[in-house]
N, C-alpha and C. Protein backbone atom coordinates (compact mmCIF):
# COMPACT_ATOMS: atom_id res chain seq x y z
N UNK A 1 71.38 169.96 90.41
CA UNK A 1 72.15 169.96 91.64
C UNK A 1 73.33 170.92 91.53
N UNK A 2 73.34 171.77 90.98
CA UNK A 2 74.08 173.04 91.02
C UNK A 2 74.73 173.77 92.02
N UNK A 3 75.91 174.02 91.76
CA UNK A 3 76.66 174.73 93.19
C UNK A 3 76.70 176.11 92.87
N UNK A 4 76.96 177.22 93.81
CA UNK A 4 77.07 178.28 93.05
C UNK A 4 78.61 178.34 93.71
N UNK A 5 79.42 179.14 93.05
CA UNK A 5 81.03 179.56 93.00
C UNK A 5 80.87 179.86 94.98
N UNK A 6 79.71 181.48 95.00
CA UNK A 6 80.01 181.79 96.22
C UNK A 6 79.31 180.90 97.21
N UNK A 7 78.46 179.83 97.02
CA UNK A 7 77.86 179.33 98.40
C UNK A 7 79.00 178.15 98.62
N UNK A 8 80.09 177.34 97.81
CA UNK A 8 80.90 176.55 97.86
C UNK A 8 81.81 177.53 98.61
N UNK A 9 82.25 178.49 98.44
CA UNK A 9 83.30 179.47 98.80
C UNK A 9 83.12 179.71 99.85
N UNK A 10 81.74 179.65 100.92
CA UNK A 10 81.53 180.25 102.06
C UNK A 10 81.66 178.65 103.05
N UNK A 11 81.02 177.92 102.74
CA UNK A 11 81.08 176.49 103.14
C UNK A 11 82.55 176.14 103.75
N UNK A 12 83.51 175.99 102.45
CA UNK A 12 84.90 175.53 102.88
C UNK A 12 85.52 176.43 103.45
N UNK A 13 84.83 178.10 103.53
CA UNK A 13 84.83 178.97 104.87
C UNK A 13 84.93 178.34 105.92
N UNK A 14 83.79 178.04 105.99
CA UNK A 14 83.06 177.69 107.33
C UNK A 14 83.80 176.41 108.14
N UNK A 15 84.60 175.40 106.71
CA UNK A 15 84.55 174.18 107.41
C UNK A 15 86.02 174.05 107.66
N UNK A 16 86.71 175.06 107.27
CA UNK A 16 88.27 175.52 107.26
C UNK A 16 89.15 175.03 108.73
N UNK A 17 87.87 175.75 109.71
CA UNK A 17 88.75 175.63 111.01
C UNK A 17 89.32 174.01 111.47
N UNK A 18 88.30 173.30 110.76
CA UNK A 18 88.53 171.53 110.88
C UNK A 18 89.93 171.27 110.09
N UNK A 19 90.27 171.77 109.57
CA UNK A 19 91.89 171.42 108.53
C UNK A 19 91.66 170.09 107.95
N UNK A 20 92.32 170.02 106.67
CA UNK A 20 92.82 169.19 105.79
C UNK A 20 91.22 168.87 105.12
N UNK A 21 90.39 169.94 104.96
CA UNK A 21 89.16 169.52 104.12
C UNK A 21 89.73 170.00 102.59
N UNK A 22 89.11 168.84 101.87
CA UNK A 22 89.43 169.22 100.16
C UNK A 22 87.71 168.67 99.56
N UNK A 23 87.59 169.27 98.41
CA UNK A 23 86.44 168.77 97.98
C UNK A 23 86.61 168.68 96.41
N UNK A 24 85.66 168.10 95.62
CA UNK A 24 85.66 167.46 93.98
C UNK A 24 84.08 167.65 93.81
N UNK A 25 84.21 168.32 92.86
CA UNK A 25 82.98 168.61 92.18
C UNK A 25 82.66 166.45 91.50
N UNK A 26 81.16 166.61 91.39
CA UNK A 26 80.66 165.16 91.43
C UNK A 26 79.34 165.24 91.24
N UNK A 27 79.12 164.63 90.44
CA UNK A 27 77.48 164.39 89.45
C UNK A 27 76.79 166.18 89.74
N UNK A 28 77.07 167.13 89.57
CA UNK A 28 76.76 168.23 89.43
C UNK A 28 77.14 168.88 90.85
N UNK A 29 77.17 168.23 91.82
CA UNK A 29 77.18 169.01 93.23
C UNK A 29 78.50 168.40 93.78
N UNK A 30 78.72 168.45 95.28
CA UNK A 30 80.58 168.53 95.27
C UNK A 30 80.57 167.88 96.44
N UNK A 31 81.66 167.09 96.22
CA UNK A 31 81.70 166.11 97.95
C UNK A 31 82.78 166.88 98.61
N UNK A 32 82.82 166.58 100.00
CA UNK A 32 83.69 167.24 100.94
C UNK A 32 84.24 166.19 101.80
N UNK A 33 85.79 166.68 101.94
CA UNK A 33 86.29 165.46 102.58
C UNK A 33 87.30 166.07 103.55
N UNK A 34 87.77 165.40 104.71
CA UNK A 34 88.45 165.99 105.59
C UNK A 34 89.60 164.39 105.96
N UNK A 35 90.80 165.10 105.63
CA UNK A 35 92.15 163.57 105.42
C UNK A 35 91.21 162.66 104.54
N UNK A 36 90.52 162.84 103.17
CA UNK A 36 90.22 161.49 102.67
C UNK A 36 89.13 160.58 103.04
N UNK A 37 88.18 161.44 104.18
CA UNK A 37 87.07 160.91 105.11
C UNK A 37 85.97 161.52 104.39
N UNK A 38 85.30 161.18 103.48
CA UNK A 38 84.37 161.85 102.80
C UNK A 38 82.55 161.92 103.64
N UNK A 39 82.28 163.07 104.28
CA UNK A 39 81.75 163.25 105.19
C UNK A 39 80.49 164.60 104.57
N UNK A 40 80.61 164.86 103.44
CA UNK A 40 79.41 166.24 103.27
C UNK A 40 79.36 166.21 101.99
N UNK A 41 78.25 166.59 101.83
CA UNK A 41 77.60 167.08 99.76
C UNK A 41 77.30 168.32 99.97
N UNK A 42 77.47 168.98 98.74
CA UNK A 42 76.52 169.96 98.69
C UNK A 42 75.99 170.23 97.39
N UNK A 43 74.90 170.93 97.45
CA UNK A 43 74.22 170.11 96.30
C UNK A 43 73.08 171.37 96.13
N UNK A 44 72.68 172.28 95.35
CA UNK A 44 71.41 173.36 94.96
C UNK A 44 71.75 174.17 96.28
N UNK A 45 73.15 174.59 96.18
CA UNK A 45 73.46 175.62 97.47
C UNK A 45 72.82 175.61 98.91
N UNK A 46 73.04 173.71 98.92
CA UNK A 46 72.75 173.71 100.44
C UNK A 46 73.39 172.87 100.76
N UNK A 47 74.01 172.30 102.12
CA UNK A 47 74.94 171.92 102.73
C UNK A 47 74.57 170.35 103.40
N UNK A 48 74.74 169.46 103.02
CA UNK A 48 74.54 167.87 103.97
C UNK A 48 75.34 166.97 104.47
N UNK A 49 75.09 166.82 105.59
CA UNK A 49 76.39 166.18 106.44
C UNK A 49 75.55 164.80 106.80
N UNK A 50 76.94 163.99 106.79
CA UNK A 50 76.75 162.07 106.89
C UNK A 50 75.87 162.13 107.92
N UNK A 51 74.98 161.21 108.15
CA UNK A 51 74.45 160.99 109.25
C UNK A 51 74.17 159.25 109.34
N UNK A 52 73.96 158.95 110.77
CA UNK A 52 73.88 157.48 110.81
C UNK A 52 72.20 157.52 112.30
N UNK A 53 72.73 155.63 111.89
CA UNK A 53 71.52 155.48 113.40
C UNK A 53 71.68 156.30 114.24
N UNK A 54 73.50 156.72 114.89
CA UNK A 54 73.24 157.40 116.22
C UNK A 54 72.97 158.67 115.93
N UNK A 55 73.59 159.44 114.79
CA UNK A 55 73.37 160.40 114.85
C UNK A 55 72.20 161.21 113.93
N UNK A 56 71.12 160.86 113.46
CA UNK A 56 70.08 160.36 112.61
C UNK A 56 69.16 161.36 113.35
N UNK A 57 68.91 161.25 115.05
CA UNK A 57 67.98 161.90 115.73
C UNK A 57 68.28 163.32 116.21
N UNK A 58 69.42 163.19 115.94
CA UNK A 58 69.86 164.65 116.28
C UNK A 58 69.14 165.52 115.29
N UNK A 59 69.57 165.17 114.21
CA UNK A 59 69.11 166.10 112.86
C UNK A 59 67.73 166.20 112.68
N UNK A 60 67.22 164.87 112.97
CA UNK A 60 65.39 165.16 113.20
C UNK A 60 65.05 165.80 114.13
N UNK A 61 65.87 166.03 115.15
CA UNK A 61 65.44 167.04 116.16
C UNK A 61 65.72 168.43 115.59
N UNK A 62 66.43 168.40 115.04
CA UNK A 62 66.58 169.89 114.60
C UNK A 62 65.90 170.37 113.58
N UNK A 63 65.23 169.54 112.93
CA UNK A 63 64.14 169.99 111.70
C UNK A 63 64.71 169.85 110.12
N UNK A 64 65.72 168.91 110.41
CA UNK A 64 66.97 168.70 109.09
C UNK A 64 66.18 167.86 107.94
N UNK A 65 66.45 167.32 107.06
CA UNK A 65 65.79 166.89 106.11
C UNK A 65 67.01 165.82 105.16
N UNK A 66 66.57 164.94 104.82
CA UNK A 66 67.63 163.63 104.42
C UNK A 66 67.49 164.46 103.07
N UNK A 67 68.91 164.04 102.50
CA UNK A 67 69.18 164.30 100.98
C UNK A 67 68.26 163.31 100.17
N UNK A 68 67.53 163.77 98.91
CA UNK A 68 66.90 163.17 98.22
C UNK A 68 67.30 163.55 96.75
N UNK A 69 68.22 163.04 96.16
CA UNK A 69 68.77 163.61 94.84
C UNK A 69 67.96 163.46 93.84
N UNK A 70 67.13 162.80 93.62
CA UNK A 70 66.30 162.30 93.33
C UNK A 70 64.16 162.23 93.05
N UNK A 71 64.42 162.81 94.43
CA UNK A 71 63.02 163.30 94.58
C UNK A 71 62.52 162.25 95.63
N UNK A 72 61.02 162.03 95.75
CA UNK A 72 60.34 160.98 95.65
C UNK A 72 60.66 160.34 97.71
N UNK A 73 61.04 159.06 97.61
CA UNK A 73 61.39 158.33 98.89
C UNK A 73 62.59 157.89 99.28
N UNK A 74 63.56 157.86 98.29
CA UNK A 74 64.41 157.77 98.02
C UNK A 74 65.61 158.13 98.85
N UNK A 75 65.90 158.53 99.98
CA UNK A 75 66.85 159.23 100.83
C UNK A 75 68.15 158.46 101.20
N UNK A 76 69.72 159.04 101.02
CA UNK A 76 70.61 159.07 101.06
C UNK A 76 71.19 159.29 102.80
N UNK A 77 72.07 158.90 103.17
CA UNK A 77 72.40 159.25 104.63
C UNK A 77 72.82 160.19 104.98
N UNK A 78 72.52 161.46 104.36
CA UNK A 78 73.39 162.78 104.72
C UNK A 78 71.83 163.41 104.48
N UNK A 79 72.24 164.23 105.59
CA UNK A 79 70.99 165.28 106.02
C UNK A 79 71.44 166.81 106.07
N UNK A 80 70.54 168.28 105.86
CA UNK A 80 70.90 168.98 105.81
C UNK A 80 71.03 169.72 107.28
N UNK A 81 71.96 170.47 107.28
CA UNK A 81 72.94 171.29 107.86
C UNK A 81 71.51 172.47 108.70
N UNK A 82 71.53 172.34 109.64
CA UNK A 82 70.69 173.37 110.40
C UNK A 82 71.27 175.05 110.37
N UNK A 83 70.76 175.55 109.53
CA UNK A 83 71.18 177.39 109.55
C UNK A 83 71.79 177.65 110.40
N UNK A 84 71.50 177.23 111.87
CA UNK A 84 72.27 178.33 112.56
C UNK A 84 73.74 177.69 112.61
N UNK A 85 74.47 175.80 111.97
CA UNK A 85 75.47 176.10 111.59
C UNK A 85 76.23 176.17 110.71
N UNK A 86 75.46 176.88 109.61
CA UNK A 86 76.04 177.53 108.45
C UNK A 86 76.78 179.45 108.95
N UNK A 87 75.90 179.65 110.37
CA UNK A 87 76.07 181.02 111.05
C UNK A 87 77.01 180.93 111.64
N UNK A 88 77.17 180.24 112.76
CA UNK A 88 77.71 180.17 113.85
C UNK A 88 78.86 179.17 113.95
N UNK A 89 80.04 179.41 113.64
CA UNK A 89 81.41 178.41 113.91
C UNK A 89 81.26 177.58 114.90
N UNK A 90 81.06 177.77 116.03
CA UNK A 90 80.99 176.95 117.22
C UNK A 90 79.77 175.92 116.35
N UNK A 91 78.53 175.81 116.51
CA UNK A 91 77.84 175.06 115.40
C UNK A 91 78.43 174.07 115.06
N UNK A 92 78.92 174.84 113.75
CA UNK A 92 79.36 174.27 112.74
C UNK A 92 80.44 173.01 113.25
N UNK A 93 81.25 173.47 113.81
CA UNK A 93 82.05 172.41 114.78
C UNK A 93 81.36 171.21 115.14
N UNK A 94 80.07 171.79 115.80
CA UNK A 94 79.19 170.51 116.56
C UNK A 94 78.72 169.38 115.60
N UNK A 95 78.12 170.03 114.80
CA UNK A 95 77.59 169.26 113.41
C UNK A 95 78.56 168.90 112.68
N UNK A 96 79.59 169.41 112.22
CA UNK A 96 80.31 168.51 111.43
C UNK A 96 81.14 167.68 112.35
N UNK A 97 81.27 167.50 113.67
CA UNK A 97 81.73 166.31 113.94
C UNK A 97 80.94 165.17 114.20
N UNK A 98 79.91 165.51 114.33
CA UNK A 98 78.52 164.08 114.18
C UNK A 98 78.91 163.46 112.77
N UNK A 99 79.31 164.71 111.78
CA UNK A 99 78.97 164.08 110.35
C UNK A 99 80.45 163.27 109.99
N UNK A 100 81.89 164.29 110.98
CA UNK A 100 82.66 163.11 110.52
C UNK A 100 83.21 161.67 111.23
N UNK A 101 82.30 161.84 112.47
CA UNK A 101 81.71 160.46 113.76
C UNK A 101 80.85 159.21 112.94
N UNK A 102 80.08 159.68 111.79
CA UNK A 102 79.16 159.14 111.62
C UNK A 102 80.48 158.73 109.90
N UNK A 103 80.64 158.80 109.53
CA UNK A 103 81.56 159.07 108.26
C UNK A 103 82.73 157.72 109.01
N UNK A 104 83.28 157.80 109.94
CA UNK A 104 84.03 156.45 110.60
C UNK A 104 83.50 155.69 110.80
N UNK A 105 82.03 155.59 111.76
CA UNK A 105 81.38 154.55 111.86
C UNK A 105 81.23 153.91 110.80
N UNK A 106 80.47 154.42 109.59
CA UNK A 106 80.11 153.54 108.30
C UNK A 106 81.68 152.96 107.77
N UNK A 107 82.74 154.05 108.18
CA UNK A 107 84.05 153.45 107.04
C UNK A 107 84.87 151.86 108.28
N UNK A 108 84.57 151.53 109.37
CA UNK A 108 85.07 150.72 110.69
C UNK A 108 84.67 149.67 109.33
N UNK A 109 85.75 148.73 109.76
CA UNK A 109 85.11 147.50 109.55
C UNK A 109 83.92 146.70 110.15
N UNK A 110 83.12 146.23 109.33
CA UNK A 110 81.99 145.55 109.89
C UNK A 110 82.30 143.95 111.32
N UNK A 111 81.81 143.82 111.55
CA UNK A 111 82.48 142.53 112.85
C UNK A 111 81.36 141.24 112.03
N UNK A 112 81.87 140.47 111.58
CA UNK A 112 80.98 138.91 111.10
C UNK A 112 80.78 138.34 111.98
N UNK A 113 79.67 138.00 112.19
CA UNK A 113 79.12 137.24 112.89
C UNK A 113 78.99 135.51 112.74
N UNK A 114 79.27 134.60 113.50
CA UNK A 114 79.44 133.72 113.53
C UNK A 114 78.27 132.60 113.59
């Protein structure tokens, strides 16, 4: 799960315009966080953003693919990043706010049920 120097370098490019993103290298590949909201991996120089129930279909619509660190069936809730917004800022905007929409939902407190 290897990062390379320049595909990390172009990423926190990309994800700059959102402010206050910091990231930590982690079990070989690097989490990304925006205020402390840990919302993206990246991982064999490719890019995956949180995803949930709501936002789950978006990414299958786009032809995205769940993180599998692992191999096998195994899938994690962060899905990869559709090319065109690794290209395109506007994009990139769109998608990473699903991923940091979806990144609150999971962090909300749960409601118990009675």
């Amino acid at each position: 799960m290897s990062v390379s120097p320049d595909f990390l370098d172009y990423v926190l490019e990309q994800l700059s315009p959102l402010g206050g993103i910091t990231h930590r290298r982690m079990f070989g590949g690097v989490g990304v966080s925006r205020h402390d909201l840990f919302f993206a991996l990246i991982a064999d120089d490719g890019l995956y953003f949180k995803a949930d129930e709501v936002s789950r279909p978006d990414f299958e619509a786009a032809g995205c693919e769940p993180f599998k660190p692992f191999g096998g069936d195994k899938a994690m809730s962060y899905w990869s990043v559709p090319l065109d917004a690794l290209e395109d800022p506007d994009e990139m905007r769109v998608w990473s706010t699903r991923a940091l929409d979806a990144a609150l939902r999971a962090k909300a407190p749960k409601s118990r049920k009675r």
